[in-house]
N, C-alpha and C. Protein backbone atom coordinates (compact mmCIF):
# COMPACT_ATOMS: atom_id res chain seq x y z
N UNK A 1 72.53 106.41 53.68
CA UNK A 1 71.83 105.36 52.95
C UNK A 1 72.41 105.17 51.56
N UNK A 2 72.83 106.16 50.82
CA UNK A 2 73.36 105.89 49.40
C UNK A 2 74.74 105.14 49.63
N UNK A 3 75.76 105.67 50.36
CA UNK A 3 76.44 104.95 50.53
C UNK A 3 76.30 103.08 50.84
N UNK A 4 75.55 103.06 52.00
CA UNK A 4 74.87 101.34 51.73
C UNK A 4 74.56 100.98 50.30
N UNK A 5 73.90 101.89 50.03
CA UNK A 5 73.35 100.77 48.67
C UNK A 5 73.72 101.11 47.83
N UNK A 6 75.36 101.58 47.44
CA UNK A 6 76.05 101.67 46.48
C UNK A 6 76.73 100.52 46.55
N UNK A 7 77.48 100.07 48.36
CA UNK A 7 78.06 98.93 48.54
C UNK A 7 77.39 97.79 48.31
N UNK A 8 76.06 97.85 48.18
CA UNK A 8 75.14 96.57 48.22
C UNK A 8 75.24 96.45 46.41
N UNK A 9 75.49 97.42 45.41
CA UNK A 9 75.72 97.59 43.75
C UNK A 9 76.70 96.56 43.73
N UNK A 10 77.48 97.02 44.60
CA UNK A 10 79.59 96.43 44.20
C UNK A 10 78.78 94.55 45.15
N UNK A 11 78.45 94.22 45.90
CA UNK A 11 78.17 93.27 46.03
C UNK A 11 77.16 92.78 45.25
N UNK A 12 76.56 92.91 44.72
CA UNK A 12 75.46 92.72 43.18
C UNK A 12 76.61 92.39 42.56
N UNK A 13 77.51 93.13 41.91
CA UNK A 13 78.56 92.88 40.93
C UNK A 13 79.33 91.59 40.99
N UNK A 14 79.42 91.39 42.60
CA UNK A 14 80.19 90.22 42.25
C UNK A 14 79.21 89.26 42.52
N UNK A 15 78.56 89.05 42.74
CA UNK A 15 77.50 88.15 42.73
C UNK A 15 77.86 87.60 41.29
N UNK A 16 77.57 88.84 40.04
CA UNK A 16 77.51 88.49 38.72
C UNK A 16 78.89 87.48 38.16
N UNK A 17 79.98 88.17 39.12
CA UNK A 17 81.49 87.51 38.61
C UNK A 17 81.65 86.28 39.38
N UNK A 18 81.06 85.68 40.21
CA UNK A 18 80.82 84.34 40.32
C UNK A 18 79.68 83.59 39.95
N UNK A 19 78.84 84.13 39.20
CA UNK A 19 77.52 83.36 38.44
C UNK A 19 78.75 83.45 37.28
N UNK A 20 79.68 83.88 37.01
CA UNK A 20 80.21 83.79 35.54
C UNK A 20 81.06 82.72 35.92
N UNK A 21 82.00 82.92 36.81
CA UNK A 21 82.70 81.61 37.27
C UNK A 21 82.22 80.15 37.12
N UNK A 22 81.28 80.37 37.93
CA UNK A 22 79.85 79.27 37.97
C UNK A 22 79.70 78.52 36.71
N UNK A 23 79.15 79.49 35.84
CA UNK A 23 78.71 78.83 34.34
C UNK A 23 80.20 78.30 33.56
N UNK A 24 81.31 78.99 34.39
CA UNK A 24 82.54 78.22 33.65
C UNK A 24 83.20 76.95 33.97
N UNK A 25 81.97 76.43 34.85
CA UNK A 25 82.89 75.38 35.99
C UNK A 25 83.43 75.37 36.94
N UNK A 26 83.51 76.35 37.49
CA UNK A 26 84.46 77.11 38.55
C UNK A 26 83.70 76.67 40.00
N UNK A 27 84.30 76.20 40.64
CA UNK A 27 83.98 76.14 42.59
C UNK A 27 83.97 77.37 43.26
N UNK A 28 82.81 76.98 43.42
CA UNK A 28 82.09 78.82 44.93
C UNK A 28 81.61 77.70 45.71
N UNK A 29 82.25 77.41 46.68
CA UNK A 29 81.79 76.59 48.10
C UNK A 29 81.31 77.63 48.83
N UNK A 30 80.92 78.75 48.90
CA UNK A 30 80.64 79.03 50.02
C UNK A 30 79.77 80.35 49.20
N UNK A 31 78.98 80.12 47.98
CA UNK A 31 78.47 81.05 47.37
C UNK A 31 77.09 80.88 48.03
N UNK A 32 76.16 79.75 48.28
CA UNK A 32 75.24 80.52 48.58
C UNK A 32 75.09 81.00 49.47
N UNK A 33 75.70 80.61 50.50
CA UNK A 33 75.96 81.33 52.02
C UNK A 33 76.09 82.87 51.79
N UNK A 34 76.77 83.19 51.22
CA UNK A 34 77.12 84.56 50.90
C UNK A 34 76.06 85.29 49.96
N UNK A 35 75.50 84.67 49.58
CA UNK A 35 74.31 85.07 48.58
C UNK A 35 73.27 85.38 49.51
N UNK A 36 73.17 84.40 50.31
CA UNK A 36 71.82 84.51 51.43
C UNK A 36 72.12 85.66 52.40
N UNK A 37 73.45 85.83 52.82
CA UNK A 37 73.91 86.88 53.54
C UNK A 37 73.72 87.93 52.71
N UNK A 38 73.88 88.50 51.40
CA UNK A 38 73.42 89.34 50.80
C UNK A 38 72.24 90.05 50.68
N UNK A 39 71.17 88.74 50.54
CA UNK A 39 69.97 88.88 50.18
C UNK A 39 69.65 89.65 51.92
N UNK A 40 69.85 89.24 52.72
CA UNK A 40 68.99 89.64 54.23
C UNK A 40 69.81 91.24 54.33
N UNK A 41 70.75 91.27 54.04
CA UNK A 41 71.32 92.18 54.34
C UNK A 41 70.88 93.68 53.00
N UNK A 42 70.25 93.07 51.79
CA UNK A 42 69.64 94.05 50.94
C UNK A 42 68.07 94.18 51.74
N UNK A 43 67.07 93.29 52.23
CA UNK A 43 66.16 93.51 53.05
C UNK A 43 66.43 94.17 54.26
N UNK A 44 67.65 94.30 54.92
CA UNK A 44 67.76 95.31 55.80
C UNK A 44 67.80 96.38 55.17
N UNK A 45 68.28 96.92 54.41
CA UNK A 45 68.76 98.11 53.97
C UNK A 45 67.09 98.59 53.38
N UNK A 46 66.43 97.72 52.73
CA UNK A 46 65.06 98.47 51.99
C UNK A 46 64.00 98.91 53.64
N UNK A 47 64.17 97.83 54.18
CA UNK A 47 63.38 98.19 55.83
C UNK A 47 63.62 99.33 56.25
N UNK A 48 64.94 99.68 56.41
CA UNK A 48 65.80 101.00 56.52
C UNK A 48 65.34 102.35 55.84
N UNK A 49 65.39 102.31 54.69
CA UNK A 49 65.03 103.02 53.61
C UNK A 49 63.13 103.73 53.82
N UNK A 50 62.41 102.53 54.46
CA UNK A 50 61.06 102.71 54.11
C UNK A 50 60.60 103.02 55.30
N UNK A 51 61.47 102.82 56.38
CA UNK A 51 60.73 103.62 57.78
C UNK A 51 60.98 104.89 57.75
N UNK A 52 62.63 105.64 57.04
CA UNK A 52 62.62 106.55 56.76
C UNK A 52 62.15 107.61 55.88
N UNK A 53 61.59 106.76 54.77
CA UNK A 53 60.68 107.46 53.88
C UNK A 53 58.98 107.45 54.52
N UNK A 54 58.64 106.44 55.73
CA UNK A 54 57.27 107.00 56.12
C UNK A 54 57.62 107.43 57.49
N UNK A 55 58.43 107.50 57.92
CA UNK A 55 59.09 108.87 58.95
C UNK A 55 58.91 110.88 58.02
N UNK A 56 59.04 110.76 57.22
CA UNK A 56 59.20 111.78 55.94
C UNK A 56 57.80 112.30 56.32
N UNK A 57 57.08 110.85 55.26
CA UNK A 57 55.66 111.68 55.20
C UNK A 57 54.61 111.91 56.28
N UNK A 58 55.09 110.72 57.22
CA UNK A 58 54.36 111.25 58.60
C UNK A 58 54.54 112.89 59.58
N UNK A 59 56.12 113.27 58.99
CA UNK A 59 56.07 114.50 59.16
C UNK A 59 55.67 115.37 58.62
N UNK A 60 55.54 114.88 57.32
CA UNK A 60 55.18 116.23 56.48
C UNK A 60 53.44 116.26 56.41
N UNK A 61 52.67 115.21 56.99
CA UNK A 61 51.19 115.11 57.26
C UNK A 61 50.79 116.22 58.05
């Protein structure tokens, strides 16, 4: 899991280096697509995260 959501950091990052592009005028044709692919793909990873954290405490009940 850390590994995922270290890669999901470095895709955050560039998110930021084309919002900078963006504000410079710069063409991202295919940014929100990739943004939206981001976004579902950070909701997979928290879904992920939270069955395994109440997998945890259901064991430890």
């Amino acid at each position: 899991m850390f590994g995922v959501r270290r890669q999901l950091g470095w895709a955050g990052s560039n998110v930021n280096q084309i919002a900078k592009a963006l504000n410079s005028d710069a063409d991202a044709p295919h940014f929100a697509a990739a943004l939206a692919d981001l976004r579902r793909a950070a909701q997979a990873v928290q879904r992920a995260a939270d069955r395994i954290t109440n997998r945890r405490e259901d064991e430890a009940a």
